[in-house]
Protein backbone atom coordinates (compact mmCIF):
# COMPACT_ATOMS: atom_id res chain seq x y z
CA UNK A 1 0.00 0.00 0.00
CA UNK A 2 2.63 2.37 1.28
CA UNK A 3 4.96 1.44 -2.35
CA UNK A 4 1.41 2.42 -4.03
CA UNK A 5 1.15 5.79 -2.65
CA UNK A 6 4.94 6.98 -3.19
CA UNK A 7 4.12 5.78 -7.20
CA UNK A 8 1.15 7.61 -7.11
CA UNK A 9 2.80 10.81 -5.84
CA UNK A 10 5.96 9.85 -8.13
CA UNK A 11 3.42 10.22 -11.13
CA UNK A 12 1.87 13.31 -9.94
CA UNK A 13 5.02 15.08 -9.12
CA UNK A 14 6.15 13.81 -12.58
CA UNK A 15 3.28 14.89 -14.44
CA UNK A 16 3.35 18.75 -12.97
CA UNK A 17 7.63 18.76 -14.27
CA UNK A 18 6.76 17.65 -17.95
CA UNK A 19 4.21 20.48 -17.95
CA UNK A 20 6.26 23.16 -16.08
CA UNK A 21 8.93 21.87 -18.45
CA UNK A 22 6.42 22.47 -22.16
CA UNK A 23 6.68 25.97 -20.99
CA UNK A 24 9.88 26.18 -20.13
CA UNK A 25 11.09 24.49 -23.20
CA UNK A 26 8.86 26.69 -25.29
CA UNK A 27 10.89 29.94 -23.27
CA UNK A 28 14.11 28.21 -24.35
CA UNK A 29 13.19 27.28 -27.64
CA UNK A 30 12.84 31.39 -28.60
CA UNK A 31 15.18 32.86 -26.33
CA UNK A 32 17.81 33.89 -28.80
CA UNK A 33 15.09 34.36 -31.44
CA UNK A 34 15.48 37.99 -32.51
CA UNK A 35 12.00 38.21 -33.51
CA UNK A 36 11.11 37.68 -29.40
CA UNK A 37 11.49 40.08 -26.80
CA UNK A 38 11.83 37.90 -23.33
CA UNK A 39 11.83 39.19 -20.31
CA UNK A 40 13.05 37.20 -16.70
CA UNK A 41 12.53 38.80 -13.60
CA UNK A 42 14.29 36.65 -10.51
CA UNK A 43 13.08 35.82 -7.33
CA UNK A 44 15.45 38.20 -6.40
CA UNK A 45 14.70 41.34 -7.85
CA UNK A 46 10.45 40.47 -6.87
CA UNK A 47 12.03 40.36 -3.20
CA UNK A 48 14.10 44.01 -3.98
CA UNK A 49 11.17 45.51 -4.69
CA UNK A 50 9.02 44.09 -2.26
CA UNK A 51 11.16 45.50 0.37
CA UNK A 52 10.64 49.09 -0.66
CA UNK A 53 8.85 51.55 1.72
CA UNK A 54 5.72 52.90 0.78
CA UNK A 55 3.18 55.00 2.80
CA UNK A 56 0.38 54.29 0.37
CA UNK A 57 -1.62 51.44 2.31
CA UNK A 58 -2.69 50.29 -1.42
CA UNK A 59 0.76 49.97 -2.17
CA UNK A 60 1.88 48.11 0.82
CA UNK A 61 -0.76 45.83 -0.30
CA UNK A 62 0.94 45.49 -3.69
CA UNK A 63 4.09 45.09 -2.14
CA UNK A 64 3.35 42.17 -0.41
CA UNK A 65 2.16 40.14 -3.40
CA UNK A 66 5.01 41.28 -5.35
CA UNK A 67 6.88 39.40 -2.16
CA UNK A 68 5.38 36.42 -2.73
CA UNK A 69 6.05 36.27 -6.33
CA UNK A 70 8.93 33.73 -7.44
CA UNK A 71 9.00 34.39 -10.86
CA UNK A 72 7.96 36.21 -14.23
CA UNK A 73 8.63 35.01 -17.78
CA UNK A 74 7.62 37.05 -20.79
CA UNK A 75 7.74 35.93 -24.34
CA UNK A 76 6.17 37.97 -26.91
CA UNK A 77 6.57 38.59 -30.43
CA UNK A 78 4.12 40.10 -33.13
CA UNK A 79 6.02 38.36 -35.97
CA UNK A 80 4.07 35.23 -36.98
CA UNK A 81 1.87 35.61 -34.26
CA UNK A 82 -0.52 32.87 -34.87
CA UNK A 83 2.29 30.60 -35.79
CA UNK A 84 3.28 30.41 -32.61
CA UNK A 85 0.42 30.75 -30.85
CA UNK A 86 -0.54 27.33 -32.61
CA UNK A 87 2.61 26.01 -32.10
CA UNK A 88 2.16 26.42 -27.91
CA UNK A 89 -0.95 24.87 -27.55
CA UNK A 90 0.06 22.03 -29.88
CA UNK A 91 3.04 21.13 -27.43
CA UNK A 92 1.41 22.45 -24.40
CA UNK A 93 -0.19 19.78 -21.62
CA UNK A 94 -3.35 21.66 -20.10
CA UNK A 95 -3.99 18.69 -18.38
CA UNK A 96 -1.63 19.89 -15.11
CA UNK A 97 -3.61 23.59 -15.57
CA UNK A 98 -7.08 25.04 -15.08
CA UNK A 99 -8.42 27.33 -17.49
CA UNK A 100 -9.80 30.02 -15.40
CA UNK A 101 -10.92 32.07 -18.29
CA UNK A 102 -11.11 32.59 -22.21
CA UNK A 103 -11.79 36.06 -23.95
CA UNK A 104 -11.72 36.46 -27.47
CA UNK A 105 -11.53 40.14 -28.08
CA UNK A 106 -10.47 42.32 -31.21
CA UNK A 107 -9.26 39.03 -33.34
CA UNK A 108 -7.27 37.95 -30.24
CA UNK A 109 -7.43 34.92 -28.26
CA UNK A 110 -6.96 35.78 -24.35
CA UNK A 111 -6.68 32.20 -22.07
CA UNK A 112 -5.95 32.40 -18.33
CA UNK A 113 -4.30 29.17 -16.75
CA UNK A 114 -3.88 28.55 -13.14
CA UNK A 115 -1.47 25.40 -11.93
CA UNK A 116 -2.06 23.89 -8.11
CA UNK A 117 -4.81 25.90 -7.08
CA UNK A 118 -5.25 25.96 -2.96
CA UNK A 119 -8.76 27.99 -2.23
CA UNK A 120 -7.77 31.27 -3.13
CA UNK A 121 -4.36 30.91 -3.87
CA UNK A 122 -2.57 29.61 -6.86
CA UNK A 123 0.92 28.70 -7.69
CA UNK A 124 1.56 29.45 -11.29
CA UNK A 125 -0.96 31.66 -13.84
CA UNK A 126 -0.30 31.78 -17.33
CA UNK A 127 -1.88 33.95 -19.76
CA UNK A 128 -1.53 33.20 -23.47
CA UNK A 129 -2.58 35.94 -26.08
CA UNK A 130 -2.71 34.60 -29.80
CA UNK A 131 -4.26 36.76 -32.70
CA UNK A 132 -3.19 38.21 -35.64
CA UNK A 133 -1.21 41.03 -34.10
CA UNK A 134 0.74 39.52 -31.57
CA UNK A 135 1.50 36.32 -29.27
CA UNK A 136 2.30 36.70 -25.64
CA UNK A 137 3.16 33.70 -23.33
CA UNK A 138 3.66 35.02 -19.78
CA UNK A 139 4.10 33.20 -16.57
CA UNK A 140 3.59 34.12 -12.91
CA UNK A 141 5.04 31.86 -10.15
CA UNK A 142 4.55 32.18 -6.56
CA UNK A 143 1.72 32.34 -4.24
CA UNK A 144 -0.85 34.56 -5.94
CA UNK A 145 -4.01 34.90 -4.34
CA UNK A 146 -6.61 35.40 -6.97
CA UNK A 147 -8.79 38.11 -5.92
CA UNK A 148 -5.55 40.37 -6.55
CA UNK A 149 -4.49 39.43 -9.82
CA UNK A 150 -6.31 42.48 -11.21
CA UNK A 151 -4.32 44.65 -8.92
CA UNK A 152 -1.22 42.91 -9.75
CA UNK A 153 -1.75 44.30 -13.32
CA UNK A 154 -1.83 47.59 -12.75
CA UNK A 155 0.89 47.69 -10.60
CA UNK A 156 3.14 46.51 -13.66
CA UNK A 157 4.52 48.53 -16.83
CA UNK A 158 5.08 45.83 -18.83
CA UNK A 159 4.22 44.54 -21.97
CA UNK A 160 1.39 42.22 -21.62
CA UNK A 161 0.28 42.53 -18.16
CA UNK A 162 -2.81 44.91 -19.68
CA UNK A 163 -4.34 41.41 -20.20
CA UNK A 164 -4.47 40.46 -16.66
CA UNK A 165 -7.11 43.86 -16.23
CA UNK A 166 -9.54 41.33 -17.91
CA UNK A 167 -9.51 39.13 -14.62
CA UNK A 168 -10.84 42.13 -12.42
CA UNK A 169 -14.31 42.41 -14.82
């Protein structure tokens, strides 16, 4: 019984690194690409920032799920957009993920994916933006409570993150 339950969790644990790894491979795949702009933001740097004083209560609040954030990845290109986009979810494993939502707006196809959701709280989201325009893959990792995603985005300047607004409607 006991050999039955370490396979069991063997094959879980297993499962959750060949997804984690589809995206990672896909990151690796296109890093040197020039036609990709790819942006990495540590652990480090999320706990650098986190640290910062601020008065603003609202942006203490941001400051502490900036603190709990582990990682960032950002690959985006708007050269063959729907190349790639069809390219991802061919090698992608959703299985691991839950969508959380889908938004097709202005020719574009938004899709939200959350990995290991606890209650509130999830350990990886992934949005994926495909149209004709522009692919984005971007990954969050950390503990990010849901109800703040929306808040999350409009605490960052980058590139992308204007998608994560659609989780606050």
């Amino acid at each position: 019984m006991r050999s039955l339950l370490t396979l069991g969790l063997i094959l879980l644990t297993t499962i959750a690194a060949l997804s984690q790894s589809s995206v990672q491979q896909f990151f690796d795949k296109y890093q040197d690409d020039e036609s990709f702009t790819q942006i990495n933001i540590s652990p480090k740097m999320f706990q650098m920032i986190s640290s910062m004083d601020s008065e603003d209560p609202n942006n203490a609040e941001m400051m502490e799920m900036i603190g709990n954030l582990k990682g960032l990845k950002i690959l985006t290109t708007d050269v063959n957009s729907q190349k790639y986009y069809k390219e991802f979810n061919d090698s992608f494993d959703k299985s691991v993920y839950e969508e959380l939502m889908t938004v097709r707006e202005n020719e574009s196809d938004i899709t939200f994916l959350v990995r290991e959701s606890s209650g509130n709280i999830v350990n990886e989201l992934l949005l994926l933006v495909g149209g004709a325009q522009d692919f984005v893959l971007m990954s969050f990792e950390g503990r990010i409570p849901l109800d703040k995603i929306g808040k999350l985005a409009s605490g960052l300047n980058i590139s992308g993150a204007e998608h994560l607004d659609k989780l606050k409607k």
